[in-house]
C-alpha atoms as a PDB file:
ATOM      1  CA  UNK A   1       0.000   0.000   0.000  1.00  0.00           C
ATOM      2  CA  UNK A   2       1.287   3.849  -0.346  1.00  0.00           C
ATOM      3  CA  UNK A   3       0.425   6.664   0.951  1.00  0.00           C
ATOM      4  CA  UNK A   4       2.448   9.789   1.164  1.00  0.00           C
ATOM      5  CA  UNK A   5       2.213  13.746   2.158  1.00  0.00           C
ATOM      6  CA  UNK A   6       2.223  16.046  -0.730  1.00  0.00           C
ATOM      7  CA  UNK A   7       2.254  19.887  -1.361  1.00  0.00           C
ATOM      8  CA  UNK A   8      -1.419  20.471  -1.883  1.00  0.00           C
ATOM      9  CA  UNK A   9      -0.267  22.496  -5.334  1.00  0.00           C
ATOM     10  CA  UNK A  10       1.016  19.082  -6.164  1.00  0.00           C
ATOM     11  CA  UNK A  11      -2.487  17.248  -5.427  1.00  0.00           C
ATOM     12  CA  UNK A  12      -4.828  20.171  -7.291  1.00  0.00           C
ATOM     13  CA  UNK A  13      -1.965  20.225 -10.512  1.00  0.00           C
ATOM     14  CA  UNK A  14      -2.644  16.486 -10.884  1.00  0.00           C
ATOM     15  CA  UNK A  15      -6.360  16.813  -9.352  1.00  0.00           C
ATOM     16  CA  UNK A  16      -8.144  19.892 -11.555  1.00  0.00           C
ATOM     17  CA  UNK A  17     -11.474  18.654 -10.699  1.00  0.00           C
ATOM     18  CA  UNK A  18     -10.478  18.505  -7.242  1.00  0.00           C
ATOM     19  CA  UNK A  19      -8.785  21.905  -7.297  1.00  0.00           C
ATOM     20  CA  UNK A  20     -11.926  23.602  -9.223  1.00  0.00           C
ATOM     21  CA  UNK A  21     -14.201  22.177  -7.239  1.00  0.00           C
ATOM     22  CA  UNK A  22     -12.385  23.332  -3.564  1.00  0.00           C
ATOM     23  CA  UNK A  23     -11.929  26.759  -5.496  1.00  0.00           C
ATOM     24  CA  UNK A  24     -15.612  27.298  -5.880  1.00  0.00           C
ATOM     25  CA  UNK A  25     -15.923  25.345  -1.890  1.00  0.00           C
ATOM     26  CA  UNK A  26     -13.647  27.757  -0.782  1.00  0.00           C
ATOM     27  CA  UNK A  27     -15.139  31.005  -2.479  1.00  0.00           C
ATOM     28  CA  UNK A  28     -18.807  30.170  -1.164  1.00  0.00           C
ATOM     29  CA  UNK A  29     -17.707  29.339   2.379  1.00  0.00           C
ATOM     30  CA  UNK A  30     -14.835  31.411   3.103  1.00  0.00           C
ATOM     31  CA  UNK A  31     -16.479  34.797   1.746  1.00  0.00           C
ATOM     32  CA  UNK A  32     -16.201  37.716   4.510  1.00  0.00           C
ATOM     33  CA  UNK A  33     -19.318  38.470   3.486  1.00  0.00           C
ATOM     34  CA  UNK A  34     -20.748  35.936   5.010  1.00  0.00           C
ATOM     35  CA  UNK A  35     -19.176  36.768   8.512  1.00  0.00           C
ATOM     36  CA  UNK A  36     -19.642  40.728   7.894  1.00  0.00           C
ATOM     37  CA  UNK A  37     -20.224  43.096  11.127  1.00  0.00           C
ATOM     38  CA  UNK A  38     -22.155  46.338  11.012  1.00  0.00           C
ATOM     39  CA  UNK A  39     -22.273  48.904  13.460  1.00  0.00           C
ATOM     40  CA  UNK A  40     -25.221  48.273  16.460  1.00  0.00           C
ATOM     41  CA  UNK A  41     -24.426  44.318  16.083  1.00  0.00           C
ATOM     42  CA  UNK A  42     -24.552  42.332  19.179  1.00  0.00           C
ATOM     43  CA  UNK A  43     -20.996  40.807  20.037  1.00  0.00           C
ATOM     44  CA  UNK A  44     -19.448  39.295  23.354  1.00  0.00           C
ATOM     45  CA  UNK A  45     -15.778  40.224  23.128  1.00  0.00           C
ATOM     46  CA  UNK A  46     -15.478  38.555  26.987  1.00  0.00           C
ATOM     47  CA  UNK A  47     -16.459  34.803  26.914  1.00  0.00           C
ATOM     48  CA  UNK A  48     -16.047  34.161  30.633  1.00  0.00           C
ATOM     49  CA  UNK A  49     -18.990  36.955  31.191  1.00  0.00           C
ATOM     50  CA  UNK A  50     -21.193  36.694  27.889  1.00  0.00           C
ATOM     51  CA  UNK A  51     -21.591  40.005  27.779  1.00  0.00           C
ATOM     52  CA  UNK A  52     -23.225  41.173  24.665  1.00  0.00           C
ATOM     53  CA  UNK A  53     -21.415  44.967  23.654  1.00  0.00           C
ATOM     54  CA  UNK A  54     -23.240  46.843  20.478  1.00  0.00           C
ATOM     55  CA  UNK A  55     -20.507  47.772  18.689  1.00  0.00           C
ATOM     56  CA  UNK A  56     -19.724  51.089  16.536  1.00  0.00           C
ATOM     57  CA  UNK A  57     -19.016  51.589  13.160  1.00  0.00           C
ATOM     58  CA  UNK A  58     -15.138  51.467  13.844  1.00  0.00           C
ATOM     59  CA  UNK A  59     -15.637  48.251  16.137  1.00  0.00           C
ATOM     60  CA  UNK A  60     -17.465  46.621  13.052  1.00  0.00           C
ATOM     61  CA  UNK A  61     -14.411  47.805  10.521  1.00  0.00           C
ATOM     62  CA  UNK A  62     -11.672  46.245  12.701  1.00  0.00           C
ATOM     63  CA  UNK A  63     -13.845  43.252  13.240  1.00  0.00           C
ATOM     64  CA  UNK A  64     -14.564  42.788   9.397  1.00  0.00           C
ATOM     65  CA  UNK A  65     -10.638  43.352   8.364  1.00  0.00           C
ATOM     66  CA  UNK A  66      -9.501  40.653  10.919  1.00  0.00           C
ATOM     67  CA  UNK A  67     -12.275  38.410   9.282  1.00  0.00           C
ATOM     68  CA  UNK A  68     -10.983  39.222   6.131  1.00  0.00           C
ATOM     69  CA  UNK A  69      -7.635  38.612   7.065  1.00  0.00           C
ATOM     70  CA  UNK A  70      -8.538  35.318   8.634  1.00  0.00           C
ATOM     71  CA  UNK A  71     -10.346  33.994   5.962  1.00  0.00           C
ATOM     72  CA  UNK A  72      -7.850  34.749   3.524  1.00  0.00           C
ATOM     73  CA  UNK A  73      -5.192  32.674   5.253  1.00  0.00           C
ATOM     74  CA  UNK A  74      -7.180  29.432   4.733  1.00  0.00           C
ATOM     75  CA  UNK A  75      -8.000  29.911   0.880  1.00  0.00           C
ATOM     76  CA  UNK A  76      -5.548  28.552  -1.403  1.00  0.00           C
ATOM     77  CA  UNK A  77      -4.177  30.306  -4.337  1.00  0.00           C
ATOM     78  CA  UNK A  78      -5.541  28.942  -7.360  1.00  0.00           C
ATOM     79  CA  UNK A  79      -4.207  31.607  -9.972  1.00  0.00           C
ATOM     80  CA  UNK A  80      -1.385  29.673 -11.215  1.00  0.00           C
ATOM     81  CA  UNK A  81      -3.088  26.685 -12.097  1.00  0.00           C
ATOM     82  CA  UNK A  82      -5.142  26.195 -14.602  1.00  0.00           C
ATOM     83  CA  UNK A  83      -8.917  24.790 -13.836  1.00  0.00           C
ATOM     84  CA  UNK A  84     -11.452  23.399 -15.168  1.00  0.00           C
ATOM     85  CA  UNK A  85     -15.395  25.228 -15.711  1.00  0.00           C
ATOM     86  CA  UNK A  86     -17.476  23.470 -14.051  1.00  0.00           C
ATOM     87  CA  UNK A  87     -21.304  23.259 -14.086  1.00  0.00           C
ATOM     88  CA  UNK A  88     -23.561  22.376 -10.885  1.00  0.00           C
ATOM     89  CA  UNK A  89     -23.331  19.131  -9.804  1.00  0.00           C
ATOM     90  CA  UNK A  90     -25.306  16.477  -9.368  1.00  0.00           C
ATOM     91  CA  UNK A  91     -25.164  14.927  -5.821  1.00  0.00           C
ATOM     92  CA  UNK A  92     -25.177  11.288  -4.423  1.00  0.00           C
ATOM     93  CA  UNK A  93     -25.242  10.290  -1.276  1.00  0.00           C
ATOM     94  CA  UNK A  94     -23.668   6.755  -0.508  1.00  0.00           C
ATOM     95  CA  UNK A  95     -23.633   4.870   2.895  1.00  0.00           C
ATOM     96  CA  UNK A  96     -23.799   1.421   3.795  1.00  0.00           C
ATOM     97  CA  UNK A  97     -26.264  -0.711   5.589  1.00  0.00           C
ATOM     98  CA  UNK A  98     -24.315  -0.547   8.755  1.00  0.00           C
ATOM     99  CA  UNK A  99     -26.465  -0.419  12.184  1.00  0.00           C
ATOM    100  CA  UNK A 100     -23.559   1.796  14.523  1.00  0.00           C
ATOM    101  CA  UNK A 101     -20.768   4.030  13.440  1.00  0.00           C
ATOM    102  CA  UNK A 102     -18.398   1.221  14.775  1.00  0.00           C
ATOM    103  CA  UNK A 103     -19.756  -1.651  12.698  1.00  0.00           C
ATOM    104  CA  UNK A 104     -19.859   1.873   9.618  1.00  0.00           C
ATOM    105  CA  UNK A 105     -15.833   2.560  10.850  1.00  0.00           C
ATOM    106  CA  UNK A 106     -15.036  -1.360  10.057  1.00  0.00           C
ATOM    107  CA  UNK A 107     -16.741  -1.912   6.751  1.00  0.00           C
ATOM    108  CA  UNK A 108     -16.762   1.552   5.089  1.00  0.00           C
ATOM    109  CA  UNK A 109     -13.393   0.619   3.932  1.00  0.00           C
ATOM    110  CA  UNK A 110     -14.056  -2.711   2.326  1.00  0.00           C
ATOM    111  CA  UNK A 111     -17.262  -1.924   0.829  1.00  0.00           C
ATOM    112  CA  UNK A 112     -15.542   1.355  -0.250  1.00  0.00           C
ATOM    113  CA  UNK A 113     -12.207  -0.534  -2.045  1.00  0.00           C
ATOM    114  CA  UNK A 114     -15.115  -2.216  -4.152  1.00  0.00           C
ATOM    115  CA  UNK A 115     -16.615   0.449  -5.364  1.00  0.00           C
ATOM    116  CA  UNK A 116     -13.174   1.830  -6.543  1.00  0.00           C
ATOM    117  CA  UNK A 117     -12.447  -1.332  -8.058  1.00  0.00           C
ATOM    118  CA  UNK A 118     -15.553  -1.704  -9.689  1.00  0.00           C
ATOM    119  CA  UNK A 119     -15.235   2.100 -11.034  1.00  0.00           C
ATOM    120  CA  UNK A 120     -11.383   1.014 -12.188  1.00  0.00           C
ATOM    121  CA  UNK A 121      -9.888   3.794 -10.075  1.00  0.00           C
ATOM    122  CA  UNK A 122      -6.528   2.897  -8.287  1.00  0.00           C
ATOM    123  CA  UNK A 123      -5.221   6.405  -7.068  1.00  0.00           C
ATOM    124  CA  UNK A 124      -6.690   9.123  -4.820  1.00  0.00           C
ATOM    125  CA  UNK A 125      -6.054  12.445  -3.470  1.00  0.00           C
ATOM    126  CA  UNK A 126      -7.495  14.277  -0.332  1.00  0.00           C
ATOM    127  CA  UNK A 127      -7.239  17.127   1.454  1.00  0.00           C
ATOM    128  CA  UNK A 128      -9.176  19.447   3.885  1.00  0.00           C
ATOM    129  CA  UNK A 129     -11.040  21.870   2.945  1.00  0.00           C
ATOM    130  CA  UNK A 130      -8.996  24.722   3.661  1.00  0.00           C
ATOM    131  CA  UNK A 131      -5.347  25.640   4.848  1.00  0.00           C
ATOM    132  CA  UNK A 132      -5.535  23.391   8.059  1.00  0.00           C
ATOM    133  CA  UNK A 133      -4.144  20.064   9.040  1.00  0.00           C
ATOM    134  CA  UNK A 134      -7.328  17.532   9.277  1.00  0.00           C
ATOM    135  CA  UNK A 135      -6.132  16.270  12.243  1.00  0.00           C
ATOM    136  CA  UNK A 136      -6.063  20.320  13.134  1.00  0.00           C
ATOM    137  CA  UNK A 137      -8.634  19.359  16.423  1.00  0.00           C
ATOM    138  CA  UNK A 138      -8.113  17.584  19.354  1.00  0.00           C
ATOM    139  CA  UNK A 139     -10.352  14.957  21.512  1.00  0.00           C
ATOM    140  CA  UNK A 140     -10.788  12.790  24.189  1.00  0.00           C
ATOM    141  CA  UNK A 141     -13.532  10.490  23.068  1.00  0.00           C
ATOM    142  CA  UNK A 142     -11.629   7.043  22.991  1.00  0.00           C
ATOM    143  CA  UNK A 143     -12.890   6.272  18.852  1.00  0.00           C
ATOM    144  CA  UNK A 144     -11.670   9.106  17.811  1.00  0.00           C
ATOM    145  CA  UNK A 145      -8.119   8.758  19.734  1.00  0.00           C
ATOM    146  CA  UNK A 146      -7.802   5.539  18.642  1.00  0.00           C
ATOM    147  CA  UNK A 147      -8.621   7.131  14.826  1.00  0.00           C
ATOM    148  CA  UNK A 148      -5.921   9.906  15.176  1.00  0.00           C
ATOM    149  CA  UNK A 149      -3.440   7.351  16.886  1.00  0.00           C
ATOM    150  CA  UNK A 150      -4.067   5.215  13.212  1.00  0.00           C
ATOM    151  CA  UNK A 151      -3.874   8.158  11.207  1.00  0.00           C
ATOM    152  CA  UNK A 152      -0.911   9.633  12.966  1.00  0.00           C
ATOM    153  CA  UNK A 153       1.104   6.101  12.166  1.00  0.00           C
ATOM    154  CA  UNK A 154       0.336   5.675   8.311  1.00  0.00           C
ATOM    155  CA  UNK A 155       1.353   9.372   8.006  1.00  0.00           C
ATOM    156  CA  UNK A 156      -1.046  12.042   8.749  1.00  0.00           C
ATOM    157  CA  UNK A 157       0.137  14.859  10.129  1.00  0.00           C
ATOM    158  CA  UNK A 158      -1.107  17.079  13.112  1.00  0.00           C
ATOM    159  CA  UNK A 159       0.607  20.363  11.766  1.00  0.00           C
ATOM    160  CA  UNK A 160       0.655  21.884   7.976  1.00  0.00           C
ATOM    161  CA  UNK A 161      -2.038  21.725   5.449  1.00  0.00           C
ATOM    162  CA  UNK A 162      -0.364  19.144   2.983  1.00  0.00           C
ATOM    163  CA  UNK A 163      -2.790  17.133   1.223  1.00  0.00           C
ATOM    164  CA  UNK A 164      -2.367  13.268   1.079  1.00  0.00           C
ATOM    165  CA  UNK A 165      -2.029  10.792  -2.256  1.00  0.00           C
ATOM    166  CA  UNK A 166      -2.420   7.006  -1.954  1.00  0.00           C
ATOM    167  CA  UNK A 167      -3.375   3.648  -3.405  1.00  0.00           C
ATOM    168  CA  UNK A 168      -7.024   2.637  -3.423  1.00  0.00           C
ATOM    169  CA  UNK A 169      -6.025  -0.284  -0.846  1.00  0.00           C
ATOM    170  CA  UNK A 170      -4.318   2.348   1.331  1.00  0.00           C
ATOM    171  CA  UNK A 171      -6.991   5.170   0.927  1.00  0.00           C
ATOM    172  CA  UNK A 172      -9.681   3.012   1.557  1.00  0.00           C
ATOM    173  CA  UNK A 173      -7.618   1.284   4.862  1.00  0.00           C
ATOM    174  CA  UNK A 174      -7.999   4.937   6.584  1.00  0.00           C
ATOM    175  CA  UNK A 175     -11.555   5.695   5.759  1.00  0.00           C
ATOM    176  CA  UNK A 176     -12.960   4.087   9.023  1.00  0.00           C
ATOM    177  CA  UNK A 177     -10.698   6.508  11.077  1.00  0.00           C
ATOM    178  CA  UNK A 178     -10.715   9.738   8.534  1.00  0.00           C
ATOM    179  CA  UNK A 179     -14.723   9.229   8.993  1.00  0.00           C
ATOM    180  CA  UNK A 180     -14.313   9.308  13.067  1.00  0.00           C
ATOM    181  CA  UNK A 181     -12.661  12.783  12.783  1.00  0.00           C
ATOM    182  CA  UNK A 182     -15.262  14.012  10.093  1.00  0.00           C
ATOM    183  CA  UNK A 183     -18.298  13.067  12.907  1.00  0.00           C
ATOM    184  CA  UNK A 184     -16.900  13.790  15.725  1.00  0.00           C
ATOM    185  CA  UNK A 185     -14.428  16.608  15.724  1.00  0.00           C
ATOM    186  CA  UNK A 186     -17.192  20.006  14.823  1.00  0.00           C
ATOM    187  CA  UNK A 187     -14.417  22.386  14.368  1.00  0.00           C
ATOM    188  CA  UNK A 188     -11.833  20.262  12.177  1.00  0.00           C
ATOM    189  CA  UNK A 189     -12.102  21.341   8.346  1.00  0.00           C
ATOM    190  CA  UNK A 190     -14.386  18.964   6.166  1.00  0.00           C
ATOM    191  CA  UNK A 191     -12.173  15.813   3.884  1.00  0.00           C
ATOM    192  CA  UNK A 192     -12.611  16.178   0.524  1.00  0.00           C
ATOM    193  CA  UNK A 193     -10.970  13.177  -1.823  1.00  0.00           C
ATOM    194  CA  UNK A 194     -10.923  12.139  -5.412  1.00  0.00           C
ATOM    195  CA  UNK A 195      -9.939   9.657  -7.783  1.00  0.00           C
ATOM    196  CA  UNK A 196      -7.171  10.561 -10.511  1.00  0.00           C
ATOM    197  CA  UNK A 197      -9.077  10.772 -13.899  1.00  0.00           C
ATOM    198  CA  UNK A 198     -12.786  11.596 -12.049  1.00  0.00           C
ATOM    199  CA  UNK A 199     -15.046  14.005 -12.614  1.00  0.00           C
ATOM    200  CA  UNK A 200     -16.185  14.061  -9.234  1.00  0.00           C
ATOM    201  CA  UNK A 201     -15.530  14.717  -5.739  1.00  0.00           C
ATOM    202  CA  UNK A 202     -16.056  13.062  -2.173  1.00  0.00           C
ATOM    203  CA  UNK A 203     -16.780  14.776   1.033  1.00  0.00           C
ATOM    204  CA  UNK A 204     -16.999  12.605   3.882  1.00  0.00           C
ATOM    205  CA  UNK A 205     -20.195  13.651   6.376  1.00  0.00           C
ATOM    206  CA  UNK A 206     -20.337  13.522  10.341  1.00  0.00           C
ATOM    207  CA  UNK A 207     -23.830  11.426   9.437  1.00  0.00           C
ATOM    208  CA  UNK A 208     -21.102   8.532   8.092  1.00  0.00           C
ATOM    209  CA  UNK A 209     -22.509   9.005   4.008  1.00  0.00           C
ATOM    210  CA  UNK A 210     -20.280  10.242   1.291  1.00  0.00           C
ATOM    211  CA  UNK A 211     -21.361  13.009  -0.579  1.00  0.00           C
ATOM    212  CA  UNK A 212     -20.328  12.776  -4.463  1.00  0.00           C
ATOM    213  CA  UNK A 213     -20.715  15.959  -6.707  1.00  0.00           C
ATOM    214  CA  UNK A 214     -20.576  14.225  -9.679  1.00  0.00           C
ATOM    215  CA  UNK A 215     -19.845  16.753 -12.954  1.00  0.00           C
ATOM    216  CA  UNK A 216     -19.676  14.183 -15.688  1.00  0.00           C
ATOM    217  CA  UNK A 217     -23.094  12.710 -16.997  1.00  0.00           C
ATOM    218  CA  UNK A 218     -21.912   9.214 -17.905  1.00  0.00           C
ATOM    219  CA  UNK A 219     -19.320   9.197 -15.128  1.00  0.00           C
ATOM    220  CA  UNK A 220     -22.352  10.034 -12.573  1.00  0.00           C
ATOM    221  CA  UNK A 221     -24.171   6.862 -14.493  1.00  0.00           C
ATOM    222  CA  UNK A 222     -20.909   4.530 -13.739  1.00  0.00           C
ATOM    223  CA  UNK A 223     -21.182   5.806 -10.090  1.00  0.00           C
ATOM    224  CA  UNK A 224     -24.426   4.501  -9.512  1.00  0.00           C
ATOM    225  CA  UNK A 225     -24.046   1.235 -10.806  1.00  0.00           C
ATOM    226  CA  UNK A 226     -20.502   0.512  -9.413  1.00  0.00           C
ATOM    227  CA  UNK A 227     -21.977   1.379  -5.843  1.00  0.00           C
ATOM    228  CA  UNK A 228     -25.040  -1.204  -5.633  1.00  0.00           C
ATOM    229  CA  UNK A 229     -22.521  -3.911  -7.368  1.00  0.00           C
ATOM    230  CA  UNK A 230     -19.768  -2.626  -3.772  1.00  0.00           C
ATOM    231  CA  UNK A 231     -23.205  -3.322  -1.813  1.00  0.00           C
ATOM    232  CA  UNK A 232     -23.477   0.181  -0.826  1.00  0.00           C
ATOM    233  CA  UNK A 233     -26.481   2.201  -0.847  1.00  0.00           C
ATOM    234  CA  UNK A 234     -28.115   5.809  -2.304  1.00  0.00           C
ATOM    235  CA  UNK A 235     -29.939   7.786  -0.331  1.00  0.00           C
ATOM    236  CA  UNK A 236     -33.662   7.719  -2.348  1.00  0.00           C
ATOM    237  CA  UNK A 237     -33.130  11.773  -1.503  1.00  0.00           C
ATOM    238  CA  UNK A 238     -29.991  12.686  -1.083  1.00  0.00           C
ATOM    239  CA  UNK A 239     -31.159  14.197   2.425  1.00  0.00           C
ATOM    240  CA  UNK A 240     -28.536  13.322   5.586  1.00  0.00           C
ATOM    241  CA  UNK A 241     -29.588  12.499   8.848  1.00  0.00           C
ATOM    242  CA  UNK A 242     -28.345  10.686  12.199  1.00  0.00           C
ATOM    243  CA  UNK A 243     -29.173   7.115  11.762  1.00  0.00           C
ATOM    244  CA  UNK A 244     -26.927   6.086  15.117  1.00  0.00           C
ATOM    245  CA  UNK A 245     -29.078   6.984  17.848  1.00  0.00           C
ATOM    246  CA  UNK A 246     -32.662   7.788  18.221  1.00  0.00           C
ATOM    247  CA  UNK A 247     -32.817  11.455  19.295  1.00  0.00           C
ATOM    248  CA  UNK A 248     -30.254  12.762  16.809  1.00  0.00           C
ATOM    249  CA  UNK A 249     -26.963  13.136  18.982  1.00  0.00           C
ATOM    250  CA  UNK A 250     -23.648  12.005  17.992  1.00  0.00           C
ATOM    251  CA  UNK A 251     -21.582  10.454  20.456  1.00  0.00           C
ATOM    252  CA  UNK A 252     -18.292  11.924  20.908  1.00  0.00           C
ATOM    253  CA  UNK A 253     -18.508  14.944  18.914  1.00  0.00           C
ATOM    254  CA  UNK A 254     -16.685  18.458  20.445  1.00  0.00           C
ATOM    255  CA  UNK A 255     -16.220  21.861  19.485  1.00  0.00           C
ATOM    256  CA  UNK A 256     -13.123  23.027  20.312  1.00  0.00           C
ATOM    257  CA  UNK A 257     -13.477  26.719  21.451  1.00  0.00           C
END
């Protein structure tokens, strides 16, 4: 099996549908605009009081500049690579049939090396969604050590933002424990992965189903029927939900504040 670090310029030079696909991510969630202050806003500047101070026009300037500043830092720079146009999506949702996230952890991987065999795809590349290590978050909750303590040995690394390219058998060997961090730690950046060649991309979600924007027609087609011959399963509506417990909680997740 392989699996290696690599410069995440590396990952979206050999990855365009990756890299045009995190570009448009990154411009939609990462837009000060959606974090912009105005003058009267509520804000607690003291977290050990809550304290709620309206702020003033000047307040709301410095606060927007740091945002920008902030937000800027985790966007990559795409404008020496050349990318791909691509259109809207469409989006599948693929699980298995498994009854608890520990039974999902053990046979995401298998089920998940079919699928790639049965699509013919032998290398893949992922990253997090931003400028952040994915093992940026820490957490006590014994899965999710155990998941960082597996991650940690094949090579993952809990400082940098290097992306990560590997063999199908080795990508899909780390799933169970990549999906651990993706539902449990709240404040660690979202795993996006593709396969070399694809037209589409993976997210993995904290409800344990991988989301596939799919940008090819055909491709989106092969998808489909390579997952129900892996034994995995659409969602009928593409709608995510907790299917691990009975009032919607997910054991073990934090926010790290």
């Amino acid at each position: 099996m392989m699996l290696r670090s690599a410069d995440r310029m590396e990952i979206f030079e050999s990855y365009p549908v990756l890299a045009a696909h995190l570009r448009n991510w990154q411009d939609q969630t990462y837009d000060p605009a959606n974090l912009e202050y105005r003058e009267g806003d509520s804000v607690i500047f003291d977290l050990e009081t809550d304290e709620a101070v309206s702020i003033s026009a000047e307040q709301a300037a410095e606060l927007n500049a740091e945002n920008e500043a902030e937000l800027a830092e985790l966007k990559d720079d795409f404008s020496n690579i050349r990318l791909p146009a691509l259109e809207k999506p469409e989006l599948l949702v693929a699980t298995t049939d498994a009854m608890s996230m520990d039974d999902f952890s053990n046979g995401i991987g298998p089920a998940f090396l079919a699928f790639a065999r049965e699509m013919g795809w032998t290398e893949f590349a992922f990253v997090s969604d931003c400028r952040r290590p994915i093992l940026s978050q820490d957490n006590d909750y014994p899965p999710v050590e155990a998941a960082e303590k597996t991650l940690l040995r094949a090579g993952l690394s809990k400082s940098g933002d290097d992306g990560y390219l590997a063999d199908a058998e080795a990508f899909a060997a780390l799933l169970g424990p990549l999906f651990y961090i993706a539902r449990c730690n709240a404040c660690a950046p979202y795993i996006l992965f593709s396969a070399k060649g694809a037209s589409a991309v993976g997210t993995l979600c904290k409800y344990a189903n991988i989301h596939l924007d799919c940008y090819d027609e055909d491709e989106t087609n092969r998808i489909d029927a390579g997952l129900e011959a892996a034994g995995m399963e659409l969602l009928p509506d593409g709608h995510c939900h907790e299917k691990f417990s009975d009032d919607g909680a997910i054991s073990g997740r934090r926010i790290e504040l």
